[in-house]
Protein backbone atom coordinates (compact mmCIF):
# COMPACT_ATOMS: atom_id res chain seq x y z
CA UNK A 1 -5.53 -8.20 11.70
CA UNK A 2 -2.04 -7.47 12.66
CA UNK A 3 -0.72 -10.63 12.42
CA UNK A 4 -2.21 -11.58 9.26
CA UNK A 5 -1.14 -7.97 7.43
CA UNK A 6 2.30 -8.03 8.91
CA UNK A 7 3.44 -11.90 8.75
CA UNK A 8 0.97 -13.57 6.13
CA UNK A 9 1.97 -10.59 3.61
CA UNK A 10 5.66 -12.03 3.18
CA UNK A 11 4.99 -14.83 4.28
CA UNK A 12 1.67 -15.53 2.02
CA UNK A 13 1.66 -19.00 0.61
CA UNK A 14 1.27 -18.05 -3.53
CA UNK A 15 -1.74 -20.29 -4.29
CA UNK A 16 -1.18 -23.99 -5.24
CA UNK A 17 -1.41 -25.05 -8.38
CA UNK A 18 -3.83 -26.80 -9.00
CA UNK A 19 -4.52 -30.57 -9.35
CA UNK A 20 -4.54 -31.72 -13.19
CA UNK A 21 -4.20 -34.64 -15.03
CA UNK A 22 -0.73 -33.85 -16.29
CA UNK A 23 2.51 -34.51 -14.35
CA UNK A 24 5.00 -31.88 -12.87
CA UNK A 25 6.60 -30.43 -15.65
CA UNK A 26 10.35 -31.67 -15.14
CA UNK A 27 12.11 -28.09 -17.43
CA UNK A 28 10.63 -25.87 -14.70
CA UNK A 29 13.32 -25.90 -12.33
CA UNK A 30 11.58 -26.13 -9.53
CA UNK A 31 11.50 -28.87 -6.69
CA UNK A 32 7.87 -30.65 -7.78
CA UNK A 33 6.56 -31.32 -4.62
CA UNK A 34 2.99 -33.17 -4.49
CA UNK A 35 1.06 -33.32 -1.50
CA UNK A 36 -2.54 -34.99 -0.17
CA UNK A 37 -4.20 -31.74 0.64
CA UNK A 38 -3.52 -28.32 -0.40
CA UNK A 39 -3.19 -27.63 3.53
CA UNK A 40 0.21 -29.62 3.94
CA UNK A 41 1.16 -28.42 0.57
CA UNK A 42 0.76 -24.80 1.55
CA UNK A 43 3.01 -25.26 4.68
CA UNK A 44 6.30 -27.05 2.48
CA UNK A 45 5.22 -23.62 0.09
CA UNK A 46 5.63 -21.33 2.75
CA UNK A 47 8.83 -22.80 3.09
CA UNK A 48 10.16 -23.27 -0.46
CA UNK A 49 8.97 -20.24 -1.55
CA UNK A 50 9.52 -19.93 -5.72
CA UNK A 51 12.24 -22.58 -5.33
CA UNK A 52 9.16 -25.45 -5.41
CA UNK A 53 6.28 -26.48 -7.70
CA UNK A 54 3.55 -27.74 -5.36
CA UNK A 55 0.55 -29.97 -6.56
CA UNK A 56 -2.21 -31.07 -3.79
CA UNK A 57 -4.70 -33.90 -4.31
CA UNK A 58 -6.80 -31.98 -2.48
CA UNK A 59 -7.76 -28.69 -2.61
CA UNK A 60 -11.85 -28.56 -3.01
CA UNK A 61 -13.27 -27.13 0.29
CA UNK A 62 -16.70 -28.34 -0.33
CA UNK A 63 -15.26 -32.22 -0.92
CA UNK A 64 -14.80 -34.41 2.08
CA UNK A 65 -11.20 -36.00 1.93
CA UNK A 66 -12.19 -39.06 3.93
CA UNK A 67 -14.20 -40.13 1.16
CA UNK A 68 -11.67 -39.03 -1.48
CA UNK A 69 -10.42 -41.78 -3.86
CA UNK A 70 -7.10 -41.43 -5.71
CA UNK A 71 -6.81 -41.75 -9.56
CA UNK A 72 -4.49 -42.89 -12.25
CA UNK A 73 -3.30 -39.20 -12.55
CA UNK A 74 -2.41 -39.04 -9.13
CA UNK A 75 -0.23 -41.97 -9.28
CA UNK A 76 1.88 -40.00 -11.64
CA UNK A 77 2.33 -37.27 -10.34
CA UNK A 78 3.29 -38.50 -6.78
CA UNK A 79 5.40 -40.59 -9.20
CA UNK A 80 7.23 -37.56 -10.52
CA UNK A 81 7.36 -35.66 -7.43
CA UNK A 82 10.71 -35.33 -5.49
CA UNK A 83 8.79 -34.65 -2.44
CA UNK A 84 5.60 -36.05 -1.28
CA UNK A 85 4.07 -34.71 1.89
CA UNK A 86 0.46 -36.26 3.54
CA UNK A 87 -0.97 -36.29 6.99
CA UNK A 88 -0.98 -40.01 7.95
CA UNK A 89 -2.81 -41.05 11.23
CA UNK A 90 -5.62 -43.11 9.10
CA UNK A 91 -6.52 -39.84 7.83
CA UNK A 92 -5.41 -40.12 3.92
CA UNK A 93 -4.23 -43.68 3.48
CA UNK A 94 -4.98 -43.46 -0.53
CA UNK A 95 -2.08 -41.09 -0.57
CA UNK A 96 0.36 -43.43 1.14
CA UNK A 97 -0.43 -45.85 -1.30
CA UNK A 98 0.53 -43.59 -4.14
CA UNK A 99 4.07 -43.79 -3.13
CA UNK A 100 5.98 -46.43 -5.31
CA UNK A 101 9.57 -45.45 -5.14
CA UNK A 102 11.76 -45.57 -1.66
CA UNK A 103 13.52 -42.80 -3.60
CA UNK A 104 11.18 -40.62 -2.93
CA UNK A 105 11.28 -38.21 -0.29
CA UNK A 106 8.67 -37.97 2.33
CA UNK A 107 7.24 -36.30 5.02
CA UNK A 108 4.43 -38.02 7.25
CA UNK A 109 2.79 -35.15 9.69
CA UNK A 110 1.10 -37.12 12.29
CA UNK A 111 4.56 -39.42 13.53
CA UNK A 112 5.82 -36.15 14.08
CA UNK A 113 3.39 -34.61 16.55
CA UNK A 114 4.21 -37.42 18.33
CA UNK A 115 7.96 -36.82 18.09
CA UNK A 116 7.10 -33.11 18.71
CA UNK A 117 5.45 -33.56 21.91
CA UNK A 118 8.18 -36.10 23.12
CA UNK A 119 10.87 -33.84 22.86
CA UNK A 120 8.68 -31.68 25.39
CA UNK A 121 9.41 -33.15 28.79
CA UNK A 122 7.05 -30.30 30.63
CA UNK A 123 4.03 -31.28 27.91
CA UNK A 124 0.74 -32.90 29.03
CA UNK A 125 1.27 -34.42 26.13
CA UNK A 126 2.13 -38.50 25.87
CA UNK A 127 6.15 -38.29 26.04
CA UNK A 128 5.91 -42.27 24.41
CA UNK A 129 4.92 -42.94 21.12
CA UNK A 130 2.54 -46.19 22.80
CA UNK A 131 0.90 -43.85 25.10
CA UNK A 132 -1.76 -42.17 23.32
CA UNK A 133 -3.48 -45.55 23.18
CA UNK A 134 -3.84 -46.12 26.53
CA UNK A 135 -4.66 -42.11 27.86
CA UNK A 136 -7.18 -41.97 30.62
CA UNK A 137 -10.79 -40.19 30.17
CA UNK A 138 -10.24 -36.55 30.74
CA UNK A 139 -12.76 -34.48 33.50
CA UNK A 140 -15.57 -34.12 30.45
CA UNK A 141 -15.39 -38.23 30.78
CA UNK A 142 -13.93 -38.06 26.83
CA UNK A 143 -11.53 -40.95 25.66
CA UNK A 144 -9.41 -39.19 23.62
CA UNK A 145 -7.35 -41.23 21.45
CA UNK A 146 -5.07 -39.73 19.13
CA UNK A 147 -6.62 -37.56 17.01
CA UNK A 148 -5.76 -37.32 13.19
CA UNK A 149 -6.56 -33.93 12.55
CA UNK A 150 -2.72 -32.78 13.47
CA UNK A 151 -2.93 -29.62 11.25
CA UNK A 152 -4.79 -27.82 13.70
CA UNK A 153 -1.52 -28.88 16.26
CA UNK A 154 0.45 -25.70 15.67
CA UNK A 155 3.67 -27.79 16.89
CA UNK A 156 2.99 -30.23 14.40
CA UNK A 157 2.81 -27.40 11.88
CA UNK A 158 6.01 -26.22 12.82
CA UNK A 159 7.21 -29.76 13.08
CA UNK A 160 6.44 -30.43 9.20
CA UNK A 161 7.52 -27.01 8.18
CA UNK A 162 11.50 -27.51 9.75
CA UNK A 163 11.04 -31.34 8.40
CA UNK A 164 10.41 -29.56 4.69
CA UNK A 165 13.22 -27.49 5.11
CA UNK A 166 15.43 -30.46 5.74
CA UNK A 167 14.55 -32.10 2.81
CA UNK A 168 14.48 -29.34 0.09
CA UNK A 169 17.74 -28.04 1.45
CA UNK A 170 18.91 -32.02 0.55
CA UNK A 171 17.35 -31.18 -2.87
CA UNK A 172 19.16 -28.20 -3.38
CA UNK A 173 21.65 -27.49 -0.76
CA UNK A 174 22.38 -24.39 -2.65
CA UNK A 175 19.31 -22.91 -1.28
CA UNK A 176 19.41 -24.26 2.48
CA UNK A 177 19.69 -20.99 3.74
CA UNK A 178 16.86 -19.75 1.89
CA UNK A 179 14.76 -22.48 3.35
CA UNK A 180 15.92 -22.23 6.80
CA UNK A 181 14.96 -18.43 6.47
CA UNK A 182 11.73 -19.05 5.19
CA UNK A 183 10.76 -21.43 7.71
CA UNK A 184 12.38 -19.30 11.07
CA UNK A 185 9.76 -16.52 9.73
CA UNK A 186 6.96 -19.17 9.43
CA UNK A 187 7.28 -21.11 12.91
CA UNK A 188 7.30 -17.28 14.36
CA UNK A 189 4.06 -16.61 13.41
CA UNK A 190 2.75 -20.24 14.36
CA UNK A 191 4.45 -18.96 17.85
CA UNK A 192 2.18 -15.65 17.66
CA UNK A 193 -1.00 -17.81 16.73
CA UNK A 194 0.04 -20.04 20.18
CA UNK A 195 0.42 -16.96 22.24
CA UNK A 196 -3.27 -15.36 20.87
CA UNK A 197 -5.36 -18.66 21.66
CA UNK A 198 -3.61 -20.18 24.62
CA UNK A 199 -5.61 -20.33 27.60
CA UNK A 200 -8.73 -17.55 25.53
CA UNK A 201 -11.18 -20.60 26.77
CA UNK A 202 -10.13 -21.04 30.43
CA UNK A 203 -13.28 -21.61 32.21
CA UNK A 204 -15.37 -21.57 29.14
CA UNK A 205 -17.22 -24.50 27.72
CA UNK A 206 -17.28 -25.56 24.01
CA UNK A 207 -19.10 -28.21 21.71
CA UNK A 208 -18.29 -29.15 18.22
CA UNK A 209 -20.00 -31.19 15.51
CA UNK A 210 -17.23 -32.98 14.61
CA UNK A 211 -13.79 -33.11 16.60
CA UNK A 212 -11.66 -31.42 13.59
CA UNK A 213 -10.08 -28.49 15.60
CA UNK A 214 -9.19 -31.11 18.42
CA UNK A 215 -6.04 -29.75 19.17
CA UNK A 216 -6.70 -26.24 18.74
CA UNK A 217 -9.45 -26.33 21.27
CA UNK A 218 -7.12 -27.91 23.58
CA UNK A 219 -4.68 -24.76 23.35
CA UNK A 220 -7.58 -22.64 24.56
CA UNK A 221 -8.13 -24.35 27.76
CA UNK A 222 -11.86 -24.99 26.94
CA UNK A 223 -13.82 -28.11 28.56
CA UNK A 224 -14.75 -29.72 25.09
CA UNK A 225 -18.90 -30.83 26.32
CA UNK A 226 -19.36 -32.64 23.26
CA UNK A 227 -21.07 -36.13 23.92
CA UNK A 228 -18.65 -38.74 22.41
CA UNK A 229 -21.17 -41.05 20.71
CA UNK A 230 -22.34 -37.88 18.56
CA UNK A 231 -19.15 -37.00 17.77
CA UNK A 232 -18.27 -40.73 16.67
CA UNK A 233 -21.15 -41.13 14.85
CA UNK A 234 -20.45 -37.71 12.84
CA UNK A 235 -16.90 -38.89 12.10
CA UNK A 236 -17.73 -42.01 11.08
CA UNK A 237 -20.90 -40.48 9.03
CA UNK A 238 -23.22 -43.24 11.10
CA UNK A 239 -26.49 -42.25 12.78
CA UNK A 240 -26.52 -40.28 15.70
CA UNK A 241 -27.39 -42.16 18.73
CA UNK A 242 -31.03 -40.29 20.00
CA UNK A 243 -29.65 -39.60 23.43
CA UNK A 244 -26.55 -38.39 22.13
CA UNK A 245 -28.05 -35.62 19.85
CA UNK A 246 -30.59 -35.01 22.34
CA UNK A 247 -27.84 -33.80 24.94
CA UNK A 248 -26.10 -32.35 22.16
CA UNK A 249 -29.23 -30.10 21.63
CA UNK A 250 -29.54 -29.55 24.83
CA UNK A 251 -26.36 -27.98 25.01
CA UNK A 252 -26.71 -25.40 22.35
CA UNK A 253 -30.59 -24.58 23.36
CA UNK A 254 -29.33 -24.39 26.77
CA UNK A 255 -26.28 -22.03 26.33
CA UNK A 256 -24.05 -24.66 28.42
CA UNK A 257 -21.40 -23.94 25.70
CA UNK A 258 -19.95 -20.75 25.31
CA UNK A 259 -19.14 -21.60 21.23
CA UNK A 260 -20.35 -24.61 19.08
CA UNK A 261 -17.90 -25.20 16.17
CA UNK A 262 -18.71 -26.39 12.71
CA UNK A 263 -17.11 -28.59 10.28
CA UNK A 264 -18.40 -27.11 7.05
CA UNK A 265 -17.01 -30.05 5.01
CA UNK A 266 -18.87 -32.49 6.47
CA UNK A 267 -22.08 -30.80 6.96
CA UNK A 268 -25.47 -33.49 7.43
CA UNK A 269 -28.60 -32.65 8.19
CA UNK A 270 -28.07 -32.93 11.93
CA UNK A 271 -25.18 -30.45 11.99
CA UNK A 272 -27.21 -28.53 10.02
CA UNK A 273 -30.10 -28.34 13.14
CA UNK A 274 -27.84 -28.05 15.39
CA UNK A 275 -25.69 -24.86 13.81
CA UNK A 276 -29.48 -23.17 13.17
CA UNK A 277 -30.20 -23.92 16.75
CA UNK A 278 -27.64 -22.41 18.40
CA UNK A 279 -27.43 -19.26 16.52
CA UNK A 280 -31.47 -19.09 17.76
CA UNK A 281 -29.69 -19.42 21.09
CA UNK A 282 -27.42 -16.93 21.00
CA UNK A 283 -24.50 -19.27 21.08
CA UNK A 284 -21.74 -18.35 18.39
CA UNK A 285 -20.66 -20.59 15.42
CA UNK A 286 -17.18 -21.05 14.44
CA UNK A 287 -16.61 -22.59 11.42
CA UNK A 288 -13.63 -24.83 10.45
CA UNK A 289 -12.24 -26.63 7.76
CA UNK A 290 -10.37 -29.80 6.44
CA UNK A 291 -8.54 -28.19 3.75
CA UNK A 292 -7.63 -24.57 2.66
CA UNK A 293 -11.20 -22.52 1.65
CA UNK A 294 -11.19 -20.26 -1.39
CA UNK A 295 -9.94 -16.72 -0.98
CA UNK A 296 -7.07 -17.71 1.51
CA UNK A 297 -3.37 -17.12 0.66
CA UNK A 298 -2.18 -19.99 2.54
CA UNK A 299 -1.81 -21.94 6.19
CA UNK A 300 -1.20 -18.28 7.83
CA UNK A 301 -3.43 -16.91 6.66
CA UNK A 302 -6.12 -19.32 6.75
CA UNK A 303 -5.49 -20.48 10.47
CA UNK A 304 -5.23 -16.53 11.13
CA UNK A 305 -8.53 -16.06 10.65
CA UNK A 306 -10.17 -19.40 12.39
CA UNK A 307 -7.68 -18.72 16.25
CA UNK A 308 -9.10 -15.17 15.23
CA UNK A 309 -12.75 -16.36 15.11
CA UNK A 310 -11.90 -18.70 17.62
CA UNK A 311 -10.61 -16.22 20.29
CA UNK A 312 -13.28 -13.70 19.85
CA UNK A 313 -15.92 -16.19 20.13
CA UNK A 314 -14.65 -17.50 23.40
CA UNK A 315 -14.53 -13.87 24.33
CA UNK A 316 -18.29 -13.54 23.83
């Protein structure tokens, strides 16, 4: 993949340390940055570079991080950190209580996809923070409130990323520059991923067990078919409403989707039926993901390969 070989090589997020029990070591001399997923945490590497020490709460891909509770090691190290970065949105409030000391620095992604998008006066986007509440059914008769998920928003990405450089350049100014650098490379190949997987599902239909890639599937231009009361239920790990699934299987058995994406994190047995039955169908399977998976070098390349799988699937 072009993108991948010639951006996510020097540009490759060196993989997060992991989370322990012990607290940031405080000799290293290194910005100790902890954040609530390794996904987050990989974007403020990206843009520190070997000037940070990141730490993520979260960073098992088989784990679901709504269910996640924090422990007393946590506490310390978000205590220790200089930085703490989480997603916000409802999406990791154990994280947000973590954070004891209004000394610390910290960077909330979801306020800022709202910022993002209101700085964008030719957006479809809400331009008010209190109008995502009150949006109006789109043509697939979906609500659409705000959606949580803002790491698959590639704005928001960039949004967090020039946020991180803001605040480790307050850290240590003497490496501003460094971190401006880092992050101008970074936001140019969110910019590349934009320009691949805007408007590759014009005209094309898609379903998805759980609405993860939300935004992502936006940027394509796809009709999203998914029946809202399955989709609820999934996210809010309650039984599927029989009509609901039933349309939902109709769907895939049908082929009135062109691609059926897959939350592997949050797999049930009902996902699981419904990814078997559309492969029978002929109806490709993307798969996505709440945090980074095992064998990725970081956001890049990670979100490289899903608009990659994405794209082609849509191309189908």
């Amino acid at each position: 993949m072009t993108l991948r070989n010639a951006l996510v090589g020097t540009l490759a997020v060196v993989s997060l340390a992991s989370c322990g029990t012990t607290t940031p070591s405080s000799d290293s001399g290194k910005i100790q940055v902890v954040a609530s997923t390794n996904v987050w945490g990989s974007v403020v590497k990206a843009v520190g570079g070997d000037e940070v020490e990141v730490k993520a709460l979260l960073d098992d891909p088989s784990a679901d991080p709504h269910s996640y509770e924090s422990k007393p090691a946590d506490a310390a190290l978000v205590k220790d950190a200089k930085l703490v970065v989480f997603n916000g949105g409802g999406y990791d409030d154990f994280f947000a209580k973590l954070i004891t000391s209004d000394a610390t620095k910290k960077i909330e992604a979801f306020p800022l996809r709202e910022h993002d998008h209101a700085a964008e006066p030719t957006s479809a986007e809400p331009t008010s923070a209190a109008a995502p509440t009150s949006e109006a059914p789109d043509a697939d008769g979906h609500d659409h409130a705000e959606n949580e998920h803002v790491w698959y928003d590639l704005h928001t990405v960039r949004a967090v990323a020039e946020a991180a450089a803001n605040e480790l350049g307050a850290l240590a100014p003497d490496k501003k520059t460094t971190f401006e650098s880092n992050t101008q490379k970074f936001t140019a190949a969110l910019e590349d991923l934009e320009k691949k997987i805007a408007g590759a599902g014009t005209g094309k239909k898609v379903a998805a067990t759980e609405p993860i890639a939300h935004y992502l599937l936006d940027e394509t231009g796809a009709t999203d078919a998914t029946p809202e009361a399955f989709s609820k239920a999934v996210e809010e790990e309650s039984d599927v409403p029989a009509a609901a699934l039933a349309s939902m299987n109709q769907l895939v058995e049908g082929k009135q989707v062109n691609v059926l994406v897959n939350n592997t994190q949050t797999e049930n047995n009902v996902t699981k039926q419904l990814v078997e039955k559309a492969r029978k169908a002929g109806v490709p399977v993307v798969e996505v993901t709440e945090t980074l998976p095992a064998g990725v070098t970081g956001y890049l390349d990670w979100m490289s390969k899903q608009v990659d799988a994405l794209s082609q699937a849509l191309k189908a």
